[in-house]
Protein backbone atom coordinates (compact mmCIF):
# COMPACT_ATOMS: atom_id res chain seq x y z
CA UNK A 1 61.76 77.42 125.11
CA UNK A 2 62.16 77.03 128.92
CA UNK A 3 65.55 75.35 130.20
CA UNK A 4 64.25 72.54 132.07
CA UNK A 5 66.51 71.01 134.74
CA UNK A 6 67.55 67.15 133.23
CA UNK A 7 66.51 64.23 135.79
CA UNK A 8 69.64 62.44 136.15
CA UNK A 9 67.98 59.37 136.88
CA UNK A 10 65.98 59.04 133.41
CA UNK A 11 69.61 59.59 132.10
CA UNK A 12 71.23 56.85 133.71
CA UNK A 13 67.62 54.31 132.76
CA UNK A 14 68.50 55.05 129.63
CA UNK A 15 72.04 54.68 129.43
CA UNK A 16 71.48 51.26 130.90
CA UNK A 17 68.68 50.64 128.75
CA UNK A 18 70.98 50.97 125.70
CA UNK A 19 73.74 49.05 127.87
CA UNK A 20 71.29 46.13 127.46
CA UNK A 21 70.58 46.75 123.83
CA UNK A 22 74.32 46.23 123.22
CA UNK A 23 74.03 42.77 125.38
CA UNK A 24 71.21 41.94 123.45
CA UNK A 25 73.23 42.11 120.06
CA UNK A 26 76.12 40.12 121.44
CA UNK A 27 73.90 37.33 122.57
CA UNK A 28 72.34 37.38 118.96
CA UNK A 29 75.55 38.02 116.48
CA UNK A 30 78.43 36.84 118.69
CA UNK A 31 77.16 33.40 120.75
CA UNK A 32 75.92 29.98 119.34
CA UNK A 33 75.63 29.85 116.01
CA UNK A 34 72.67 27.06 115.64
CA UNK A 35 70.09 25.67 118.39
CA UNK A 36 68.91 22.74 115.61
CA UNK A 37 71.09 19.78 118.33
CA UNK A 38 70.77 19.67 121.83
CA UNK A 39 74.27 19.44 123.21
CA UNK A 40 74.54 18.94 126.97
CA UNK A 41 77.99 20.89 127.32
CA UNK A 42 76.25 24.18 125.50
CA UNK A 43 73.15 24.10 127.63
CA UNK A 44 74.29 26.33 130.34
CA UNK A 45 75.18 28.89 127.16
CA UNK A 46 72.16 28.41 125.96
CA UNK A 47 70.50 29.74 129.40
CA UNK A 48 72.53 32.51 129.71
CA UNK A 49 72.06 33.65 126.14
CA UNK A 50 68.35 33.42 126.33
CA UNK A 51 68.91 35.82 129.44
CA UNK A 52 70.60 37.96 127.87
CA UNK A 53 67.85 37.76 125.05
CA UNK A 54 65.14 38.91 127.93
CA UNK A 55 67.53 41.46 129.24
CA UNK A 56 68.01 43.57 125.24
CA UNK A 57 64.51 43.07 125.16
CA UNK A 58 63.95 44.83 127.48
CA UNK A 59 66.19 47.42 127.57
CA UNK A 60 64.63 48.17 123.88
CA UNK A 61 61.42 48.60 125.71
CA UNK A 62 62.58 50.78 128.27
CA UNK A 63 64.82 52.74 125.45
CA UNK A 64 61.53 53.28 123.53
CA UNK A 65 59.34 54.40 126.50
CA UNK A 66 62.15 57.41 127.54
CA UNK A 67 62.30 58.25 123.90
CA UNK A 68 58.52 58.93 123.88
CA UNK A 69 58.07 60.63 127.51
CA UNK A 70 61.10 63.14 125.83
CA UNK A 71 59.09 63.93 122.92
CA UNK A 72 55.67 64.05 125.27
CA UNK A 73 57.99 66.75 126.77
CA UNK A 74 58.59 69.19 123.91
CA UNK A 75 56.70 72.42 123.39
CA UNK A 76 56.16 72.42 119.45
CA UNK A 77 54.17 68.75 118.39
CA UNK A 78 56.05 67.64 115.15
């Protein structure tokens, strides 16, 4: 196998990609337990954790898209 040089930049998209993954699970397992009642004094929190929602979402996207150009990469198919 050739030693390839490692883009540095790919590495840090992807350590912010997973970054946002760990976002995304706080805003699902650690904020507001139920959306059933409106409540004017949680509806700011409710913003921000849907924006946080958008933000793991994507960085699962991103996470999945590097994990497939590095296998695109290798030599030997699985």
């Amino acid at each position: 196998m050739i030693n390839k040089k490692m883009n540095s930049s790919i590495e840090l998209l992807r350590i912010l990609s997973m970054f946002l993954i760990v976002i995304h699970h706080y805003a699902v397992h650690g904020t507001l337990p139920c959306y059933s009642s409106f409540n004017p004094s949680i509806s700011a929190s409710l913003r921000i954790n849907l924006f946080l929602h958008v933000l793991g979402r994507l960085g699962v996207v991103i996470f999945v898209m590097i994990g497939a150009y590095f296998l695109c990469e290798l030599d030997n198919p699985l």
